[in-house]
C-alpha atoms as a PDB file:
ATOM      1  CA  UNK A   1      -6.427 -15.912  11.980  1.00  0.00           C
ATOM      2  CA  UNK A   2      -6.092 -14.816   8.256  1.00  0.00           C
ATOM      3  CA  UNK A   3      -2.979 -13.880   6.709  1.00  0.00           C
ATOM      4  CA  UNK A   4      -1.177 -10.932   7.243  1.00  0.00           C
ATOM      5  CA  UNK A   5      -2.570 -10.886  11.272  1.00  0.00           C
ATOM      6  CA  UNK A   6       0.920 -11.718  12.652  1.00  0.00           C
ATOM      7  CA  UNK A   7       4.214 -10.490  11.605  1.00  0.00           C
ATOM      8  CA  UNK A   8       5.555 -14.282  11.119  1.00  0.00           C
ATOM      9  CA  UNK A   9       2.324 -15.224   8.300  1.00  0.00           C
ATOM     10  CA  UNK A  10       3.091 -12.494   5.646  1.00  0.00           C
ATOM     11  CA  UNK A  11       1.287 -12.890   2.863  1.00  0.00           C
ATOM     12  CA  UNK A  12       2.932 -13.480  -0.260  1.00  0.00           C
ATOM     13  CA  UNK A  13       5.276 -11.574  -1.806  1.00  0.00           C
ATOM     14  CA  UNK A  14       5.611  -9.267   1.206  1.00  0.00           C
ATOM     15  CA  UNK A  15       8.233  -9.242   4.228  1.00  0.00           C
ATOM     16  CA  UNK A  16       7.820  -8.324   7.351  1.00  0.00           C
ATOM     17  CA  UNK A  17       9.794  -5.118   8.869  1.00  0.00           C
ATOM     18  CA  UNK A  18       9.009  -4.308  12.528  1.00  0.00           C
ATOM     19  CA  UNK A  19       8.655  -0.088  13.384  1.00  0.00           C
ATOM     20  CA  UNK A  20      11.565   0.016  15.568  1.00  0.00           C
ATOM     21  CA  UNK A  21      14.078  -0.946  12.729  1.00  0.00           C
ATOM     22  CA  UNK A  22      13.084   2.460  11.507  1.00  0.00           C
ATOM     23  CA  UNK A  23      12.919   4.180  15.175  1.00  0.00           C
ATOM     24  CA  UNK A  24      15.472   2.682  16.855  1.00  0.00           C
ATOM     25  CA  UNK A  25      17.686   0.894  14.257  1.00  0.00           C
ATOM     26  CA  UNK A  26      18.198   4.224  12.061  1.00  0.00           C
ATOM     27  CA  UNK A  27      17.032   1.610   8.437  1.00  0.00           C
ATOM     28  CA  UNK A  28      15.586   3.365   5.991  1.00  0.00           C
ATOM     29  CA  UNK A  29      14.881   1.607   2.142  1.00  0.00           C
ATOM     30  CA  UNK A  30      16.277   0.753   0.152  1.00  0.00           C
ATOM     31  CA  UNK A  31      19.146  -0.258   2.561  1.00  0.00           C
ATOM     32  CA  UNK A  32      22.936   0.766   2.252  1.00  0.00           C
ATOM     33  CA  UNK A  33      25.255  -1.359   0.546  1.00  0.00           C
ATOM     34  CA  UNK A  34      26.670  -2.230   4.030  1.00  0.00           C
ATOM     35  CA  UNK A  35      23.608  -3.522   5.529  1.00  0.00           C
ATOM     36  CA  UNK A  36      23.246  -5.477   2.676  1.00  0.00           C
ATOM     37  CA  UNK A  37      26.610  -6.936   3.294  1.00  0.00           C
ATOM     38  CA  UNK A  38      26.457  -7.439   6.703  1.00  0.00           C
ATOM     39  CA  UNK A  39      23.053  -9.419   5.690  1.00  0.00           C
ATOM     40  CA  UNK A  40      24.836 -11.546   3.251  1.00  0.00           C
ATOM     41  CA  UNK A  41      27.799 -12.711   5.513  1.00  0.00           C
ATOM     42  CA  UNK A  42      25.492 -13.545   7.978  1.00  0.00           C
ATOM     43  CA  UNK A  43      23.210 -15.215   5.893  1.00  0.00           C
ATOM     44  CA  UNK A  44      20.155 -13.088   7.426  1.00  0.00           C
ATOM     45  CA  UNK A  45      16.800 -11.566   6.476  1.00  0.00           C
ATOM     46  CA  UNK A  46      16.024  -8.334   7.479  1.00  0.00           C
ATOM     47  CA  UNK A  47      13.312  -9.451   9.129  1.00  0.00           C
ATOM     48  CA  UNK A  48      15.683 -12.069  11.608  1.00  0.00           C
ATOM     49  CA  UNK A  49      17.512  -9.231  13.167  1.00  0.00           C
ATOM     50  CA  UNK A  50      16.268  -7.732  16.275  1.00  0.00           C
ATOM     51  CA  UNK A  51      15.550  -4.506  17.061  1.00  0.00           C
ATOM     52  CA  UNK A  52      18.728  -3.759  19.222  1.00  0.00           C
ATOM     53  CA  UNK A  53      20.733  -5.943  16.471  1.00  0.00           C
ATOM     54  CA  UNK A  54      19.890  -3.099  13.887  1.00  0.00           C
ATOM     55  CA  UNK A  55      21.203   0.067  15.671  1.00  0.00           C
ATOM     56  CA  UNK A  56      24.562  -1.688  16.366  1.00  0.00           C
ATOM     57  CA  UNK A  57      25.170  -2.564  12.424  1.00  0.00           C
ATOM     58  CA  UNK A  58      23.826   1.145  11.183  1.00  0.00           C
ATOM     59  CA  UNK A  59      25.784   3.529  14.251  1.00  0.00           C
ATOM     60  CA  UNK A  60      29.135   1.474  13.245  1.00  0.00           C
ATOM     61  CA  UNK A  61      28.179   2.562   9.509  1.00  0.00           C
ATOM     62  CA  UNK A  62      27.777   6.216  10.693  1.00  0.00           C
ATOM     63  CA  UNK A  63      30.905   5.848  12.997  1.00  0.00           C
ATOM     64  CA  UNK A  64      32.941   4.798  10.181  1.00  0.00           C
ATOM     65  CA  UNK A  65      31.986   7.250   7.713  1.00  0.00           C
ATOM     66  CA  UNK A  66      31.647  10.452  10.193  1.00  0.00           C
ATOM     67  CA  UNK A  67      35.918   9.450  10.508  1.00  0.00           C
ATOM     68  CA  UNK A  68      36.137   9.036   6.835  1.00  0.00           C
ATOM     69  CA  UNK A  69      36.636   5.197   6.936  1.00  0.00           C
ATOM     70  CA  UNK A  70      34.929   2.853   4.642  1.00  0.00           C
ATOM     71  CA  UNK A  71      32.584   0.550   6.670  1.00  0.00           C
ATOM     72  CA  UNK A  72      33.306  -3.350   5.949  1.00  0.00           C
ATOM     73  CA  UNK A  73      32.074  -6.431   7.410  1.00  0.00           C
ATOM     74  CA  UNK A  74      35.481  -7.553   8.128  1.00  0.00           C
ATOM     75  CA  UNK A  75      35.838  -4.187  10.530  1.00  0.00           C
ATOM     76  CA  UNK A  76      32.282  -4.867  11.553  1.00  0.00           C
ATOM     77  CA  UNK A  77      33.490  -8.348  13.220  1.00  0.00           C
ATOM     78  CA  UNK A  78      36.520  -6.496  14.821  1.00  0.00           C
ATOM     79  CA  UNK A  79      34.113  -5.176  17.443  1.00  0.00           C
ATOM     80  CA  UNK A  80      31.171  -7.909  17.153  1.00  0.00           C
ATOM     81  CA  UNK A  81      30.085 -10.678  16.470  1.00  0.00           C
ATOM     82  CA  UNK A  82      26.637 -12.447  15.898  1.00  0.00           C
ATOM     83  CA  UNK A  83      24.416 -14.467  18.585  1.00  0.00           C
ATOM     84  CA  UNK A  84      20.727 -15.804  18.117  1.00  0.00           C
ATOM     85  CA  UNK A  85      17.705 -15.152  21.194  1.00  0.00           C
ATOM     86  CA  UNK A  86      14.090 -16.349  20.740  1.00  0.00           C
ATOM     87  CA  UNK A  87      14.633 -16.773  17.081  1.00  0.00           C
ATOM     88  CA  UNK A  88      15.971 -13.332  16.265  1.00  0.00           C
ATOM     89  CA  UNK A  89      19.862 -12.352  15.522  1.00  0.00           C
ATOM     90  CA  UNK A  90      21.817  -9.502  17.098  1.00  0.00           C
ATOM     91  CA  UNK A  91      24.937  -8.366  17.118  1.00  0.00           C
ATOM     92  CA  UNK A  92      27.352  -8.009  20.544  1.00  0.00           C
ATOM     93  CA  UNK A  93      30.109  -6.424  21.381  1.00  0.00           C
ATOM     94  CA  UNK A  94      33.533  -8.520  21.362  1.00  0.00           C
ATOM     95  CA  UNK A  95      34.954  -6.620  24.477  1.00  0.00           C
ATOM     96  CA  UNK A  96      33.823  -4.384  27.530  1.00  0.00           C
ATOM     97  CA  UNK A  97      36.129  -2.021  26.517  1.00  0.00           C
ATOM     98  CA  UNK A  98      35.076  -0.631  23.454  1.00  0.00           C
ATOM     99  CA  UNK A  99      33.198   2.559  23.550  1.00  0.00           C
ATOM    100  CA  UNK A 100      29.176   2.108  22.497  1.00  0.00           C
ATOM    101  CA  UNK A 101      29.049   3.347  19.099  1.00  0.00           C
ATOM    102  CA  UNK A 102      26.119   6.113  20.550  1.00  0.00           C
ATOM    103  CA  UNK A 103      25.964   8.206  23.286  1.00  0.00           C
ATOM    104  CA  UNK A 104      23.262   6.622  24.825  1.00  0.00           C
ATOM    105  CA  UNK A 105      22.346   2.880  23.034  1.00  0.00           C
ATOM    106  CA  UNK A 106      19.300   1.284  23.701  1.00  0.00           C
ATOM    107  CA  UNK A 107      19.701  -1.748  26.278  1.00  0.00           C
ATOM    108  CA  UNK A 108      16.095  -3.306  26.151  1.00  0.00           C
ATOM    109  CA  UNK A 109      12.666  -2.303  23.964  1.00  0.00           C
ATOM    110  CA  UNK A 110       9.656  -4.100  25.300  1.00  0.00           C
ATOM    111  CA  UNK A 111       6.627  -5.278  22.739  1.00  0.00           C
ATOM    112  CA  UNK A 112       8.606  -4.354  19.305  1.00  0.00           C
ATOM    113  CA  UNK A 113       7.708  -6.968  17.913  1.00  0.00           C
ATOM    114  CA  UNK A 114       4.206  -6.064  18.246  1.00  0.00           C
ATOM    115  CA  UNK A 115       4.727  -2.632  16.194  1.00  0.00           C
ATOM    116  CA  UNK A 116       5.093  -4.472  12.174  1.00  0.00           C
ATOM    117  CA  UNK A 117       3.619  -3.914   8.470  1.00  0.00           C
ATOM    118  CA  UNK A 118       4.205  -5.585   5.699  1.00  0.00           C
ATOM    119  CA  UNK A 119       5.930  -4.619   2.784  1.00  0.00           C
ATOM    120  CA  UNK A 120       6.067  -5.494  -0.706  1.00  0.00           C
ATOM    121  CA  UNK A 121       9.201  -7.245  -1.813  1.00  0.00           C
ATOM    122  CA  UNK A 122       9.669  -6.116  -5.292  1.00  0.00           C
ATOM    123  CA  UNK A 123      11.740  -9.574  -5.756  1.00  0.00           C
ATOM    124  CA  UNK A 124       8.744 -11.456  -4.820  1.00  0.00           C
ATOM    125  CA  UNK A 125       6.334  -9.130  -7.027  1.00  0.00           C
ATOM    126  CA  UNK A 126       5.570  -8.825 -10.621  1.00  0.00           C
END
């Protein structure tokens, strides 16, 4: 297999992103400052987080600022918290209780990791 064939043997200078961030997870690039912060206290790559990990950080962005709030990290761990499956982080809910964030949040999505390109880190490139 050469290079680039699978989404863990990127080539260099690229990263991989899966389709369903996108779909599913709501991501678009460059991120928001919040991802990026929810990132660096977790001490994750984009590419680490699942596809059901993704939508939970974004829809409690959008629930914070649709009610005028400022989304942090600390009020991100009020509701989750972080756990690690097969090599890929998510994010869980810290109660039953709470409300999902959207009307109707994805529980599974089969083959996503399948569905990935590759994409030019402009901190890797020249």
């Amino acid at each position: 297999m050469t290079a680039g064939n699978a989404a863990l043997d990127a080539l260099p200078g690229y990263m991989t992103l899966y389709a369903a961030f996108f779909k599913e997870g709501n991501v678009r690039l460059p991120t928001t400052k919040f991802f990026g912060e929810v990132r660096s206290r977790y001490g994750l790559h984009i590419s680490q987080i699942s596809a059901l990990g993704l939508p939970r950080v974004t829809h409690f962005e959008f629930i914070c600022r649709v009610q005028c709030l400022i989304p942090s990290v600390d009020k991100f761990n009020i509701f989750y918290y972080d756990s690690c499956t097969g090599g890929f982080y998510s994010f869980n809910s810290r109660t039953a209780n709470i409300l999902p964030c959207s009307k109707d949040p994805p529980k599974s999505l089969h083959d996503w990791k399948h569905k990935f390109f590759l994409y030019l880190s402009r901190c890797n490139s020249d």
